[in-house]
N, C-alpha and C. Protein backbone atom coordinates (compact mmCIF):
# COMPACT_ATOMS: atom_id res chain seq x y z
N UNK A 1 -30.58 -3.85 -42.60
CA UNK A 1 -31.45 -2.98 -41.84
C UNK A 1 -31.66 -3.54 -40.43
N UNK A 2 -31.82 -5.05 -40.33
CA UNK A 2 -32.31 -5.44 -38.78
C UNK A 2 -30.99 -5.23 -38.10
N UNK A 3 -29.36 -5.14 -38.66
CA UNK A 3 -28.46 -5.12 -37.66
C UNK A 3 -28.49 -3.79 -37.78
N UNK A 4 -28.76 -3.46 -37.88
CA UNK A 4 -28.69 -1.49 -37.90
C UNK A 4 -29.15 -1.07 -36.21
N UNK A 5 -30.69 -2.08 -36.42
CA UNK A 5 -31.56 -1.92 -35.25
C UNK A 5 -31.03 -1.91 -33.79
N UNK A 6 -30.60 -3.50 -34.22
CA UNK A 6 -29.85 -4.43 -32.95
C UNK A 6 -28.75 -3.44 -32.49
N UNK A 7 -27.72 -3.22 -33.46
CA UNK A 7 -26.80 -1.94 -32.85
C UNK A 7 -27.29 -0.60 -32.31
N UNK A 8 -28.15 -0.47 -32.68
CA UNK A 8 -28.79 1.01 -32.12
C UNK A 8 -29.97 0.45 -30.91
N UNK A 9 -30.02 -0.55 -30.80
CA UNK A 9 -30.84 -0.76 -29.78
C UNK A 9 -29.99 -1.81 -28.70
N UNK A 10 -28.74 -1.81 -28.91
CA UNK A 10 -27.58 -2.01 -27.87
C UNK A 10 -27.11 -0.50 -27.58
N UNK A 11 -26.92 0.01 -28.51
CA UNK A 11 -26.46 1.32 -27.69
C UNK A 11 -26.97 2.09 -27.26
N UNK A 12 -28.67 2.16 -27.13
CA UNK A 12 -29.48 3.02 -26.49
C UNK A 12 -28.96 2.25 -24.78
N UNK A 13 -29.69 0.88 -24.84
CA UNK A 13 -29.46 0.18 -23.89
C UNK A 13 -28.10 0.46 -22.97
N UNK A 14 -27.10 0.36 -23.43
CA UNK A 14 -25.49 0.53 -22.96
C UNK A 14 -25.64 2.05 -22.56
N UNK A 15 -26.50 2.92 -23.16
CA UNK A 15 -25.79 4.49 -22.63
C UNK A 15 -26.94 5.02 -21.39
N UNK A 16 -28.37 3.92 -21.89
CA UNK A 16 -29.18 3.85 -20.57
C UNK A 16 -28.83 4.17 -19.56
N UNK A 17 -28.15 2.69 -19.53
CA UNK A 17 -27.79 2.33 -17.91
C UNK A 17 -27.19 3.22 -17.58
N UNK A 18 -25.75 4.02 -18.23
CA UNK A 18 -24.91 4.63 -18.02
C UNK A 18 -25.27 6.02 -17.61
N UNK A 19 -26.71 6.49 -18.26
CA UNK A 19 -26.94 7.94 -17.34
C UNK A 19 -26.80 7.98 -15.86
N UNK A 20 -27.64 7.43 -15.70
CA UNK A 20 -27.71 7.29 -13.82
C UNK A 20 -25.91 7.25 -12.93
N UNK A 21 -25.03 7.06 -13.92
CA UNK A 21 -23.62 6.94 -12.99
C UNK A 21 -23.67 8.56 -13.64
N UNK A 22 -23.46 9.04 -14.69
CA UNK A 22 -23.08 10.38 -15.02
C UNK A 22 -24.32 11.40 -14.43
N UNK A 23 -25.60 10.74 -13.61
CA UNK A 23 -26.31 11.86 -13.01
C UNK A 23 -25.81 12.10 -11.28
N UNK A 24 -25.06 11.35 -11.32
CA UNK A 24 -24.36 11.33 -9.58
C UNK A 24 -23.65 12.73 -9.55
N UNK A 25 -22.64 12.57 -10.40
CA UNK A 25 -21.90 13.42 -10.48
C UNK A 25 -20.43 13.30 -9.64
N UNK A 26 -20.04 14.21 -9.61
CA UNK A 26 -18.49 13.47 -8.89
C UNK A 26 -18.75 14.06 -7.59
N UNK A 27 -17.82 13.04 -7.08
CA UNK A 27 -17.99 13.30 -5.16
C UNK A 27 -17.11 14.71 -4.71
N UNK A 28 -17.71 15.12 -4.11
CA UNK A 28 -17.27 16.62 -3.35
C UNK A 28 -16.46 16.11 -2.22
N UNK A 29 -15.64 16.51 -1.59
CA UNK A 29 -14.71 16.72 -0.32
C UNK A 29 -14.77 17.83 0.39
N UNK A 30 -15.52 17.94 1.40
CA UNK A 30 -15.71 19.10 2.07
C UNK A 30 -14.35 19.13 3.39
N UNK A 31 -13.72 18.42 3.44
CA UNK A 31 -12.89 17.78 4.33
C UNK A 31 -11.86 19.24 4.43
N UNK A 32 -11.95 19.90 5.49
CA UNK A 32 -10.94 21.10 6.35
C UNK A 32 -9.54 20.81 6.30
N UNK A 33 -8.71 21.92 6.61
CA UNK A 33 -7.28 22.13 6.47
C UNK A 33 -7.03 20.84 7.86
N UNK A 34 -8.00 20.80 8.91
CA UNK A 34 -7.53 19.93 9.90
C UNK A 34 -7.84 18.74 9.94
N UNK A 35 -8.39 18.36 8.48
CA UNK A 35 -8.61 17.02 8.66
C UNK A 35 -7.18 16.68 7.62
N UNK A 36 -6.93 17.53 6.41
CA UNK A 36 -5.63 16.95 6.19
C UNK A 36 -4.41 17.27 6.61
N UNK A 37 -4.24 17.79 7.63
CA UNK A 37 -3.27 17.95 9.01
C UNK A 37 -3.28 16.42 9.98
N UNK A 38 -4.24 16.27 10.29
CA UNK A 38 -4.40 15.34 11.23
C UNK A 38 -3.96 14.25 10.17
N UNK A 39 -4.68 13.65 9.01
CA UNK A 39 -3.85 12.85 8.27
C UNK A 39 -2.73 12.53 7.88
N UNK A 40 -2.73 13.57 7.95
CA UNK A 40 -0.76 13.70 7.62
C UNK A 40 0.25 13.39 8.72
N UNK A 41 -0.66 14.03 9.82
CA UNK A 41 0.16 13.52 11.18
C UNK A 41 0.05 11.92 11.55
N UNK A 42 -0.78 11.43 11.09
CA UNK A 42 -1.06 9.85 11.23
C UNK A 42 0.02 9.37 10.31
N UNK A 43 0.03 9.59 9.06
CA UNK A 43 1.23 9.14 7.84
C UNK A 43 2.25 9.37 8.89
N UNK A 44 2.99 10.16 9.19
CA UNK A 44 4.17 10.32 9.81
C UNK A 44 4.21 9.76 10.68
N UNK A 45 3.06 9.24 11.68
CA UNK A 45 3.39 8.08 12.93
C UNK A 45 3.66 6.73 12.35
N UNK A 46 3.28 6.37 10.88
CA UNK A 46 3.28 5.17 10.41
C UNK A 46 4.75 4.63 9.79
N UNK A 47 5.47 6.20 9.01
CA UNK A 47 6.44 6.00 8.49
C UNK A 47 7.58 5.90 9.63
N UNK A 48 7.31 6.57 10.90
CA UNK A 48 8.02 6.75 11.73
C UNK A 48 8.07 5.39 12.57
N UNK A 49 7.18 4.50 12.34
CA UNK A 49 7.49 2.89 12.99
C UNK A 49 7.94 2.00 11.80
N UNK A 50 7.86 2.47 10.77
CA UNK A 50 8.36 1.36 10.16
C UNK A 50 9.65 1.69 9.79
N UNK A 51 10.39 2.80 9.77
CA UNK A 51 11.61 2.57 9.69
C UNK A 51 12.49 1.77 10.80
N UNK A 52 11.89 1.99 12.19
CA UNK A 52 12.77 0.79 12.87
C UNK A 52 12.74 -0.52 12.90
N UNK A 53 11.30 -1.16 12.57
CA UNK A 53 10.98 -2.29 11.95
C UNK A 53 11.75 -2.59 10.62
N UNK A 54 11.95 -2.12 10.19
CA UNK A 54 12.77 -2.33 8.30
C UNK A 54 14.17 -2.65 8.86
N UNK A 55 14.76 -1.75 9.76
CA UNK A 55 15.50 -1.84 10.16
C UNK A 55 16.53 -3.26 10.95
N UNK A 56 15.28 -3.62 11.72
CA UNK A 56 15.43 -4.86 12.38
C UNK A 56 15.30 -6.20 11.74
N UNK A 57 14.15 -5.72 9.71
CA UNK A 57 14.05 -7.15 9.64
C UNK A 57 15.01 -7.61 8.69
N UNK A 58 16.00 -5.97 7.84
CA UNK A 58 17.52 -6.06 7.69
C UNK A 58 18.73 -6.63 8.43
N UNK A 59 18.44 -6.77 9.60
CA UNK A 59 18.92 -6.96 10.57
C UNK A 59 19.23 -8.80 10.62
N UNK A 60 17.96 -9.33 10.93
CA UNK A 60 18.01 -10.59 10.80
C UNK A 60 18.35 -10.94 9.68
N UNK A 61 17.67 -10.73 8.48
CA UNK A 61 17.80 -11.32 7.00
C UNK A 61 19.34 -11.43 6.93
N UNK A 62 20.20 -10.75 7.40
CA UNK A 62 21.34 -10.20 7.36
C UNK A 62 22.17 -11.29 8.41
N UNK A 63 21.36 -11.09 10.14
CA UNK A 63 22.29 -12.41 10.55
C UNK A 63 21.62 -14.10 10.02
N UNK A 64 20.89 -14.11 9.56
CA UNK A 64 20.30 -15.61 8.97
C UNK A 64 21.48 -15.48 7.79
N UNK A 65 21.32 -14.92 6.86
CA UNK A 65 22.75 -15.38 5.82
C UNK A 65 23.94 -15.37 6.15
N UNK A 66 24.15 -14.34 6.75
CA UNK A 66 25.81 -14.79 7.38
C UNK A 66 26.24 -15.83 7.74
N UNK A 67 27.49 -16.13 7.49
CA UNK A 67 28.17 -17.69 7.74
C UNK A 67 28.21 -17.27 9.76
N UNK A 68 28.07 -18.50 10.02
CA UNK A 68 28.31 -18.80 11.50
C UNK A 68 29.79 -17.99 11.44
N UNK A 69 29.49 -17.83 13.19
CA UNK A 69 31.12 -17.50 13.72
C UNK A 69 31.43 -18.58 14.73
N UNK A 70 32.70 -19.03 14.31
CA UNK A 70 33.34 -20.25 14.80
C UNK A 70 33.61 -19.35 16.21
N UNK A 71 32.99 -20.66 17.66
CA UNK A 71 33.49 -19.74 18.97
C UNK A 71 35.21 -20.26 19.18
N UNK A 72 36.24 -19.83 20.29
CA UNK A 72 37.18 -20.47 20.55
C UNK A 72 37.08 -21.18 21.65
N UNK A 73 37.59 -22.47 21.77
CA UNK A 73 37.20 -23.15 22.76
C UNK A 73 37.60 -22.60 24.39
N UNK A 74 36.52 -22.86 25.31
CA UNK A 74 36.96 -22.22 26.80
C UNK A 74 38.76 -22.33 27.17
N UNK A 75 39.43 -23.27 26.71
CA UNK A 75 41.15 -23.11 27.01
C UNK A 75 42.15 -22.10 26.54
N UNK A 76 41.18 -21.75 24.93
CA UNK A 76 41.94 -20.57 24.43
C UNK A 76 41.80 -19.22 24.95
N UNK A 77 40.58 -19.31 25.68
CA UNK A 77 39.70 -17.59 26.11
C UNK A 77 40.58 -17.74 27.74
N UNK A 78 40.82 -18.68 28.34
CA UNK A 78 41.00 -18.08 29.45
C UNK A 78 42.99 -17.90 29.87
N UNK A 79 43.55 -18.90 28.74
CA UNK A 79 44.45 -18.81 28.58
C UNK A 79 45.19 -17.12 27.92
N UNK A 80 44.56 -16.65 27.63
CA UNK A 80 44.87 -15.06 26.66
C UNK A 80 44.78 -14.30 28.39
């Protein structure tokens, strides 16, 4: 009988607290066709810099692994 209590007087406790989040209720978005326009236009300035950045850091990653290129010495270049 006393754990009967203890459980029912944890779960009063536990669903307590818990009204007050379920009396909020869920958040509304009143937010206009031009605010998710304008967002969207921001996304596209963002994707639109990082593809040349990706680009460039392919770029290096790419000349850092590559094996060196052997130069020819100044007698062979001016001799041709």
């Amino acid at each position: 009988m006393k754990t009967k209590k203890v459980c029912l007087g944890l779960i009063v406790l536990l669903l307590g607290t818990a009204t007050t989040a379920f009396a909020a209720g869920g958040r509304e978005d009143n937010s206009g066709i031009f605010v998710w326009v304008f967002l969207g236009f921001c996304a596209l300035i963002v994707v639109a810099q990082l593809i040349p950045a990706l680009m460039v850091l392919f770029g290096l990653a790419k000349g850092i692994s590559s094996a060196p290129v052997k130069e020819k010495p100044a007698e062979e270049v001016v001799s041709n």
